[in-house]
Protein backbone atom coordinates (compact mmCIF):
# COMPACT_ATOMS: atom_id res chain seq x y z
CA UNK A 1 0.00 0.00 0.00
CA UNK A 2 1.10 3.59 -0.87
CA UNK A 3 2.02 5.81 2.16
CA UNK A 4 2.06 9.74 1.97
CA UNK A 5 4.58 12.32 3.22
CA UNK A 6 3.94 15.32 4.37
CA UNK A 7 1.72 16.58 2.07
CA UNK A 8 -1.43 14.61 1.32
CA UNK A 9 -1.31 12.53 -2.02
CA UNK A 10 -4.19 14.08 -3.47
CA UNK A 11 -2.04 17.15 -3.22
CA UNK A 12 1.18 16.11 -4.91
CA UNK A 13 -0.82 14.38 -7.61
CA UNK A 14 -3.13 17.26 -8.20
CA UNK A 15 0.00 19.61 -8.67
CA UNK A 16 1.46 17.19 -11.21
CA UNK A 17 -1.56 16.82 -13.23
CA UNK A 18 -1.93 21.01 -13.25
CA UNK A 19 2.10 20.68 -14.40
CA UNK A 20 0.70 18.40 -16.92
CA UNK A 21 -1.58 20.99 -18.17
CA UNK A 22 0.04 23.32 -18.11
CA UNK A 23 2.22 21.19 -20.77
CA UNK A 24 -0.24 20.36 -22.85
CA UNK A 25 -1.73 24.50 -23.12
CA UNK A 26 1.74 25.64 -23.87
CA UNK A 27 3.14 23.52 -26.32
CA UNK A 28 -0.51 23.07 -27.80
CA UNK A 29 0.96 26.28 -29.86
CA UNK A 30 3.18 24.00 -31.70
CA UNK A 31 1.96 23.28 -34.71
CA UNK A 32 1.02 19.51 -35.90
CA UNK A 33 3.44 18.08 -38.30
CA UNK A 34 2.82 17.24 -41.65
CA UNK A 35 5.08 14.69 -41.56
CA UNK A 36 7.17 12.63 -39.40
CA UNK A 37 9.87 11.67 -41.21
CA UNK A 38 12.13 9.03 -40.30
CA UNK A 39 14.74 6.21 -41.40
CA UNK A 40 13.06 3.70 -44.36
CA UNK A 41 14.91 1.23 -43.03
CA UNK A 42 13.30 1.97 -39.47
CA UNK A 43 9.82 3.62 -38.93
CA UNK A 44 6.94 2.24 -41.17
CA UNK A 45 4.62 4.39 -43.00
CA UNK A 46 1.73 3.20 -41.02
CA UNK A 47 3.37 4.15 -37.55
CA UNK A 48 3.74 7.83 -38.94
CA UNK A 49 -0.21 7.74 -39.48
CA UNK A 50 -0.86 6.24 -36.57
CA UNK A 51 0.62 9.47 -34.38
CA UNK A 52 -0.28 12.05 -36.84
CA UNK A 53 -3.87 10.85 -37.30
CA UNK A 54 -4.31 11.13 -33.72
CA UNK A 55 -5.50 14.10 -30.95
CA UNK A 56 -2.19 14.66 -29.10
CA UNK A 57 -3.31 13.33 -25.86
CA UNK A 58 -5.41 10.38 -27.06
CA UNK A 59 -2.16 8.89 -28.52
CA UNK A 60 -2.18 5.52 -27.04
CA UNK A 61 1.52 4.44 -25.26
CA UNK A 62 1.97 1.70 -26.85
CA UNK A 63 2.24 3.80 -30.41
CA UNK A 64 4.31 5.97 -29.20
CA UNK A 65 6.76 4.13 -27.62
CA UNK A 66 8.71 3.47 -30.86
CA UNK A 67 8.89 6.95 -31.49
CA UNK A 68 9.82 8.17 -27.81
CA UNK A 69 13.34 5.35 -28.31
CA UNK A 70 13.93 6.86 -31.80
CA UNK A 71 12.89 10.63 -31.97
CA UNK A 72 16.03 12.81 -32.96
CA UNK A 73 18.21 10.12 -33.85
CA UNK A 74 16.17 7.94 -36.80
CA UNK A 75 12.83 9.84 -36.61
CA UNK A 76 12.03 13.19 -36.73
CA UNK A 77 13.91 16.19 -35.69
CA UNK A 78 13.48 18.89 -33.03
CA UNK A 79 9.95 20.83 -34.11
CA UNK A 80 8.46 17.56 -33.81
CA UNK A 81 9.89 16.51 -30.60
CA UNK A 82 8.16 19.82 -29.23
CA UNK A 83 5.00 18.86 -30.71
CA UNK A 84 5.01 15.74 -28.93
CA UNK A 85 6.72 16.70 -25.45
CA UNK A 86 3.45 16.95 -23.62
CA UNK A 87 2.47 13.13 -24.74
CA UNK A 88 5.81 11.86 -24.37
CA UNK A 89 6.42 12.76 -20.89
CA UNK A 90 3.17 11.64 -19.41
CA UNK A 91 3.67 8.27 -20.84
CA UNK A 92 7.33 8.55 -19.55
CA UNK A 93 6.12 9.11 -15.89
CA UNK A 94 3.36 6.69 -15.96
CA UNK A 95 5.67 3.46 -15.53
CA UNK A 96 4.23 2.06 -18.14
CA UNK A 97 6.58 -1.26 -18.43
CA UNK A 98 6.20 -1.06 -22.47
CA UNK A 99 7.09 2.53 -22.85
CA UNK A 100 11.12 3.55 -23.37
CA UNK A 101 12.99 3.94 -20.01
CA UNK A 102 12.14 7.39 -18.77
CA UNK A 103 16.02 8.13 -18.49
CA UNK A 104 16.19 7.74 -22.59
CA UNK A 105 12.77 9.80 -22.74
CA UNK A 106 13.99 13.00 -20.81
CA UNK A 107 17.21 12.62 -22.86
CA UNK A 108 15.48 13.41 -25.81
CA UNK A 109 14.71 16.78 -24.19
CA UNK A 110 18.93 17.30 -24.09
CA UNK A 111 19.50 16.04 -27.27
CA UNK A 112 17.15 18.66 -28.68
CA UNK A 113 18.22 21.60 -26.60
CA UNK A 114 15.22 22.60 -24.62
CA UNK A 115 16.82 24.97 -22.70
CA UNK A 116 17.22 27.01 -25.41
CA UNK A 117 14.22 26.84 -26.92
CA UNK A 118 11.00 29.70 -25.72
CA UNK A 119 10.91 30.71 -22.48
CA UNK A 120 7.56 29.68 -21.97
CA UNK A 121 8.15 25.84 -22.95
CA UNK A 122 11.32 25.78 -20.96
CA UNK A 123 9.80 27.38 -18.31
CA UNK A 124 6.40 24.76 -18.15
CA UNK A 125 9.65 22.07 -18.72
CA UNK A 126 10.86 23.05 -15.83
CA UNK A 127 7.62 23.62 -13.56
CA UNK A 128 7.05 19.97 -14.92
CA UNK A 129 10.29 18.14 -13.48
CA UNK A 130 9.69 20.05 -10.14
CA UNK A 131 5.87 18.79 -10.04
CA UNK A 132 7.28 15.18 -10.66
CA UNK A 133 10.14 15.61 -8.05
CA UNK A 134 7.28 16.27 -5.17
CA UNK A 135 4.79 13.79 -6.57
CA UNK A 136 7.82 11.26 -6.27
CA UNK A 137 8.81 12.41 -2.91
CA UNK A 138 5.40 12.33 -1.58
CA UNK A 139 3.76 8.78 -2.34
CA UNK A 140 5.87 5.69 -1.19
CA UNK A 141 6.15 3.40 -3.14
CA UNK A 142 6.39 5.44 -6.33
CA UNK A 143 6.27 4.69 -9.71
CA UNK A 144 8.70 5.04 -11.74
CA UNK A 145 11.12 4.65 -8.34
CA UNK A 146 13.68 7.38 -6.87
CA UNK A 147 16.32 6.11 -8.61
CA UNK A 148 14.84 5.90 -11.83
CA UNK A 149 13.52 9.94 -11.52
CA UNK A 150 16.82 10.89 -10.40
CA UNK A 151 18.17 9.10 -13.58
CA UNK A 152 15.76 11.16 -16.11
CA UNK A 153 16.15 14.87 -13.94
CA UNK A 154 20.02 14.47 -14.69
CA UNK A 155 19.08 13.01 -18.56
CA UNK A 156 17.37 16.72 -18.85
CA UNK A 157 20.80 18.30 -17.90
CA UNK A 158 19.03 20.42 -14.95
CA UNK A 159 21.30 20.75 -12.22
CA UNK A 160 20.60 17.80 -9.12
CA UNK A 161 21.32 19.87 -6.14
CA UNK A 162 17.83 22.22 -6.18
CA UNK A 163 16.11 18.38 -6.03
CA UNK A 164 18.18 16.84 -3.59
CA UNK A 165 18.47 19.78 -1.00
CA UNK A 166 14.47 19.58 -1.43
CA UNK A 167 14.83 16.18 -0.15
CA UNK A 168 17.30 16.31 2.42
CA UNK A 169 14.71 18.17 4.10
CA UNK A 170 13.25 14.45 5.06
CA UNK A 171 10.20 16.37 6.02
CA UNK A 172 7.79 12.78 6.26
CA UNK A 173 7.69 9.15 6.01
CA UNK A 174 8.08 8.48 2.28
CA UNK A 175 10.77 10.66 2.14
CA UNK A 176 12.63 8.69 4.25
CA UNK A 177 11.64 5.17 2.98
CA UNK A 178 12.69 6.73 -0.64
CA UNK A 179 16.28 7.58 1.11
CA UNK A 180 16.56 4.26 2.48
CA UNK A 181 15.27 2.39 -0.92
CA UNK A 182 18.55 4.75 -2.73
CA UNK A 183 20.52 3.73 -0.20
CA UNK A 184 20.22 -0.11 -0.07
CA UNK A 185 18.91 -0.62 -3.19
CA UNK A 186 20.46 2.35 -5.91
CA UNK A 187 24.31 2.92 -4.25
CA UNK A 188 26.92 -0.53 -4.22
CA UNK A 189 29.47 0.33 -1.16
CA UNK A 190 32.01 -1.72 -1.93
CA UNK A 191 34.25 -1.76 -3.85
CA UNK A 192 32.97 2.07 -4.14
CA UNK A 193 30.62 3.81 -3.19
CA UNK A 194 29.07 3.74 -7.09
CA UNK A 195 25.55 4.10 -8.46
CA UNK A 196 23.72 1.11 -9.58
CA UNK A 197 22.07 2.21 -12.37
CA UNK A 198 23.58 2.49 -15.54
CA UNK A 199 22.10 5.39 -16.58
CA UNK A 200 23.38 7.46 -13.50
CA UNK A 201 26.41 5.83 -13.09
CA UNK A 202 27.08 7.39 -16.67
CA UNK A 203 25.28 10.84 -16.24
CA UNK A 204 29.15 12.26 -15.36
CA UNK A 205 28.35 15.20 -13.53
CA UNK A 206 25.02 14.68 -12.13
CA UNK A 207 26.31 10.75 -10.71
CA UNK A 208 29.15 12.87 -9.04
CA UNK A 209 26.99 14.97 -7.50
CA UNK A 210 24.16 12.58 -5.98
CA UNK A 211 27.65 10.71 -4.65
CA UNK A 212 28.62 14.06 -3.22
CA UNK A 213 25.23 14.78 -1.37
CA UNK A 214 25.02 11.47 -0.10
CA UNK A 215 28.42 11.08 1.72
CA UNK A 216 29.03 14.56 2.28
CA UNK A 217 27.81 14.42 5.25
CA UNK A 218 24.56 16.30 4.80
CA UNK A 219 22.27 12.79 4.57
CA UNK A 220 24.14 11.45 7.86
CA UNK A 221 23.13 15.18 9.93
CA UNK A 222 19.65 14.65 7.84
CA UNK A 223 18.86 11.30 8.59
CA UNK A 224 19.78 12.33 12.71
CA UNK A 225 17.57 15.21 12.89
CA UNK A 226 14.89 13.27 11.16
CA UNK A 227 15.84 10.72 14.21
CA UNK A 228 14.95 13.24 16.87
CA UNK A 229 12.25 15.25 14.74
CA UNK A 230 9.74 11.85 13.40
CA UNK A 231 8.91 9.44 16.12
CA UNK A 232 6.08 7.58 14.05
CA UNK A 233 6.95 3.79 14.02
CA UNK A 234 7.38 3.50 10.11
CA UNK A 235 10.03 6.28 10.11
CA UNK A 236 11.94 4.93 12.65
CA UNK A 237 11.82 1.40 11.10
CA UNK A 238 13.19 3.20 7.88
CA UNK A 239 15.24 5.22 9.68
CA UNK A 240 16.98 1.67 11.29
CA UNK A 241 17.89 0.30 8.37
CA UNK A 242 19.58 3.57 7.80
CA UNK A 243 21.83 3.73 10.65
CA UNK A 244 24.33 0.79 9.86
CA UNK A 245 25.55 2.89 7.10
CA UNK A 246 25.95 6.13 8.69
CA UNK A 247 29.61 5.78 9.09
CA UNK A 248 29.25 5.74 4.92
CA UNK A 249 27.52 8.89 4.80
CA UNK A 250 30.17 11.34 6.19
CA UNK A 251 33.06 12.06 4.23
CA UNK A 252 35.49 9.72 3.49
CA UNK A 253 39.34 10.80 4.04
CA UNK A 254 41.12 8.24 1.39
CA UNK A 255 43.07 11.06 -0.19
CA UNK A 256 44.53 11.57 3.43
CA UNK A 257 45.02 7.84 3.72
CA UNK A 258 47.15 7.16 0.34
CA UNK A 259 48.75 10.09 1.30
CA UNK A 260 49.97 8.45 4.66
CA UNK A 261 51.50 5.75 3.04
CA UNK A 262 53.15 8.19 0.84
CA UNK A 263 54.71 10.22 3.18
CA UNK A 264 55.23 7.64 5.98
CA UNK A 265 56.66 4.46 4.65
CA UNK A 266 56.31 1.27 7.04
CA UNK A 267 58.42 -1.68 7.74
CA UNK A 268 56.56 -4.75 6.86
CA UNK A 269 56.27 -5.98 10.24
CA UNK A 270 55.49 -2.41 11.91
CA UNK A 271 52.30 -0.61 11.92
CA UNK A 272 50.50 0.22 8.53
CA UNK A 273 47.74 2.72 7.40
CA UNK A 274 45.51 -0.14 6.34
CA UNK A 275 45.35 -0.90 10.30
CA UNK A 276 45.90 -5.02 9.71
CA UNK A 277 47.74 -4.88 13.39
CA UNK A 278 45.06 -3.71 14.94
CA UNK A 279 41.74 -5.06 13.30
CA UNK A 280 40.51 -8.94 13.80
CA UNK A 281 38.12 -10.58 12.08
CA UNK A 282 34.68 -9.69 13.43
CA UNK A 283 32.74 -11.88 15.99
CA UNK A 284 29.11 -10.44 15.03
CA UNK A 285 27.30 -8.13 12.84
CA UNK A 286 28.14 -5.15 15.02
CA UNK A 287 31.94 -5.41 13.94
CA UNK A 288 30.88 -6.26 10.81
CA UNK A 289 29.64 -3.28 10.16
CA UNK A 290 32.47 -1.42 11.72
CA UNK A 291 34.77 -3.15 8.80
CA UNK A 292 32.45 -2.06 6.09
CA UNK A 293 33.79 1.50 6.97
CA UNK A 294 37.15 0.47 7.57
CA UNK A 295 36.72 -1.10 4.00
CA UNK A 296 35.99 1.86 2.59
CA UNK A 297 38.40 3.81 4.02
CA UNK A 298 41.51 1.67 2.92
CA UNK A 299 40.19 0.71 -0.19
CA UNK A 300 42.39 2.78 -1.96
CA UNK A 301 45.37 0.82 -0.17
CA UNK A 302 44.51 -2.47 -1.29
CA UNK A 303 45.10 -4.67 -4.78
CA UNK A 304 42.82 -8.04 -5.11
CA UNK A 305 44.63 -10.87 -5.68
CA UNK A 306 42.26 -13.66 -5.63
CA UNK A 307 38.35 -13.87 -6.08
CA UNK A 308 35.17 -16.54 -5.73
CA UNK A 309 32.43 -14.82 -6.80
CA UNK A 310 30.22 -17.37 -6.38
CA UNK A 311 30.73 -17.16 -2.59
CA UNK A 312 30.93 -13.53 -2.65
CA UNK A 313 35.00 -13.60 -1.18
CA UNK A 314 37.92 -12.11 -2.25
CA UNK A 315 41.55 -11.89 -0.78
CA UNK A 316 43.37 -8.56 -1.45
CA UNK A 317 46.69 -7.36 -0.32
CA UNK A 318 47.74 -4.27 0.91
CA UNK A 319 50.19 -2.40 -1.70
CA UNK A 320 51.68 -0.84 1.50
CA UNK A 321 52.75 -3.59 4.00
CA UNK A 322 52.00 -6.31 1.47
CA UNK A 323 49.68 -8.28 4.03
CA UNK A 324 46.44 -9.93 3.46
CA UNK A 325 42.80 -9.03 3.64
CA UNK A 326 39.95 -11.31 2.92
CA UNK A 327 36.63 -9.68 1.61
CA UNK A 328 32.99 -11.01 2.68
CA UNK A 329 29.96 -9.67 3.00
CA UNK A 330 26.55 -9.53 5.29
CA UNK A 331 22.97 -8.13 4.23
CA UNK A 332 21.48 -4.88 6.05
CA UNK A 333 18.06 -6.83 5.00
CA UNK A 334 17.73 -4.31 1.96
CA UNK A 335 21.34 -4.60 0.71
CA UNK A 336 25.15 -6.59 0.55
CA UNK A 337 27.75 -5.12 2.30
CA UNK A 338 31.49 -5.74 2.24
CA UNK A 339 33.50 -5.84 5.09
CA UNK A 340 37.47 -6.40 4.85
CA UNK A 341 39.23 -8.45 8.02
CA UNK A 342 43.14 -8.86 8.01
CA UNK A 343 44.32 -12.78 7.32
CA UNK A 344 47.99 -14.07 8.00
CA UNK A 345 48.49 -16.49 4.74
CA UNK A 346 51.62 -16.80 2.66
CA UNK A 347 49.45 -18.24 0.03
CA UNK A 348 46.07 -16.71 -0.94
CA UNK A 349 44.63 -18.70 -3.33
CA UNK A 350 44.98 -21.53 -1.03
CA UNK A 351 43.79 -19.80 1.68
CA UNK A 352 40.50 -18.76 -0.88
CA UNK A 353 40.00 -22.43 -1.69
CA UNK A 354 39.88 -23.68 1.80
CA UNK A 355 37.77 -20.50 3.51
CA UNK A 356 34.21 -20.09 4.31
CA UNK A 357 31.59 -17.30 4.61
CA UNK A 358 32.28 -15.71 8.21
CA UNK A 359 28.34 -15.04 8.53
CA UNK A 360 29.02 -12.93 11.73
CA UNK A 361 26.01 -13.29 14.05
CA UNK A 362 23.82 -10.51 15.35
CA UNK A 363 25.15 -10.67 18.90
């Protein structure tokens, strides 16, 4: 069942149905093509009839779906992308399964420069994507999910951080549940911390800044006011599958640990940056957890060496010290996290073959 933030979801929906609108009354002034002219080798005759015979809005999804995955690259150029914006991007947000991702959709609105074209259409463009943004925010589950919004806003080119200061705010319950789904579900930790989905992963600046806001440290100071501000049950369920990963959230000094082992060069048998004197493998899920930060911090320190994915464990050895670290992992419940725990082996593939899972228990 849906839940709703803090504004009811009447409200969020009604304000992206006016957005909507106010789509369809501005760039109802751009006129219907006479033709849609594609690739021979690609678009039928008898699709380009199908959307041209056709009021704008009653243009099923299903027929436009071929031209939403091909508009401005085999079909059609930009006058006739604006024509069919208002169409296109209510399919887009619909989750219609059949329709193009909504990532490649918004792209299309890149690709044909809608920034630049009148201020009017930009303007409802823009008035659009924030509508969307609070419709997403305030209905949990959503549809499309978080992720997959976040993908299309940075497909558009529109800058991320107006969106995601609006949700660091964490003003209600879906809010939060959204943060926790892009946590556990949308970010892999380790090796990284990197974005799961291809299309953000690839969106250069806009990945680099979601990976910015989220271990910044302005989620982790979010995500503990909201721990002292909401008290209802849900939110502090969400909010405790959060909390293992706090230590993830605030910045990470690995520039200041390579540089360490730069500037201070160890003897093999003293004390290294990568701490394998002083960690241990952990006896439960609490010092698990502890390792999946330590993990993160050295990972620029260490070099794999020896792998089983099908178990999920790795050895890798410290380019500093030269000592050994096996890999594992544990589940929050909503994700796989890897922890790192210092070995003594003179031969790690042996030591791969022969190892289990630790499978650290909760206490």
């Amino acid at each position: 069942m849906a839940t709703t933030g803090s504004g009811t979801e009447a409200a969020v929906v009604g304000e992206l149905a006016a957005a909507q609108r106010r789509l369809y009354a501005v760039f109802g002034r751009v006129p219907r093509p006479r033709r849609l002219e594609g690739c021979p080798h690609c678009v039928r005759a008898a699709d380009e009839k199908c959307l041209l015979d056709s009021p704008l809005p009653a243009i099923e999804a299903a027929a436009l779906a071929g031209y939403a995955a091909k508009a401005l690259t085999t079909w059609g150029g930009v006058a006739e992308l604006r024509y069919f914006v208002p169409r296109l991007v209510e399919c887009a947000v619909s989750g219609n399964a059949d329709f193009p991702d909504p990532e490649i959709v918004f792209g299309k609105l890149a690709l044909g420069g809608w920034r630049g074209w009148p201020g009017e259409e930009s303007a409802a463009i823009e008035e659009f994507l924030t509508a969307w943004w609070e419709a997403t925010l305030g209905v949990y589950p959503s549809r499309p999910p978080v992720g997959t919004v976040l993908g299309a806003l940075a497909a558009t080119g529109v800058d991320l951080v107006p969106f995601l200061r609006r949700w660091g705010r964490l003003d209600g319950e879906t809010e939060v549940r959204h943060l926790r789904e892009l946590l556990t579900v949308e970010v892999r930790w380790n090796p990284g911390p990197r974005l799961a989905s291809a299309f953000l992963d690839r969106s250069g600046a806009a990945a680099g800044t979601l990976l910015s806001w989220l271990t910044g440290g302005a989620v982790a100071a979010a995500v503990r006011g909201a721990v002292e501000r909401v008290a209802t049950e849900p939110v502090l369920d969400a909010l405790a599958d959060i909390e293992p990963l706090l230590p993830l959230l605030e910045p990470v000094r690995a520039v200041e640990v390579v540089r360490a082992v730069e500037l201070e060069p160890v003897d093999r048998a003293g004390a290294c940056p990568c701490g394998h004197s002083t960690r241990a493998a952990p006896r439960n899920r609490a010092e698990a957890l502890a390792l999946v930060l330590h993990a993160t911090e050295i990972e620029p320190l260490l070099v794999t060496v020896g792998e089983d994915p099908a178990r999920w464990l790795d050895v890798l050895t410290c380019r500093s010290c030269g000592r050994h670290w096996a890999r594992d992992s544990i589940t929050s419940g909503h994700a796989d996290l890897f922890f790192v725990y210092p070995i003594e082996t003179a031969d790690p593939r042996a030591w791969l073959a022969a190892a289990q899972p630790l499978d650290p228990p909760s206490s």
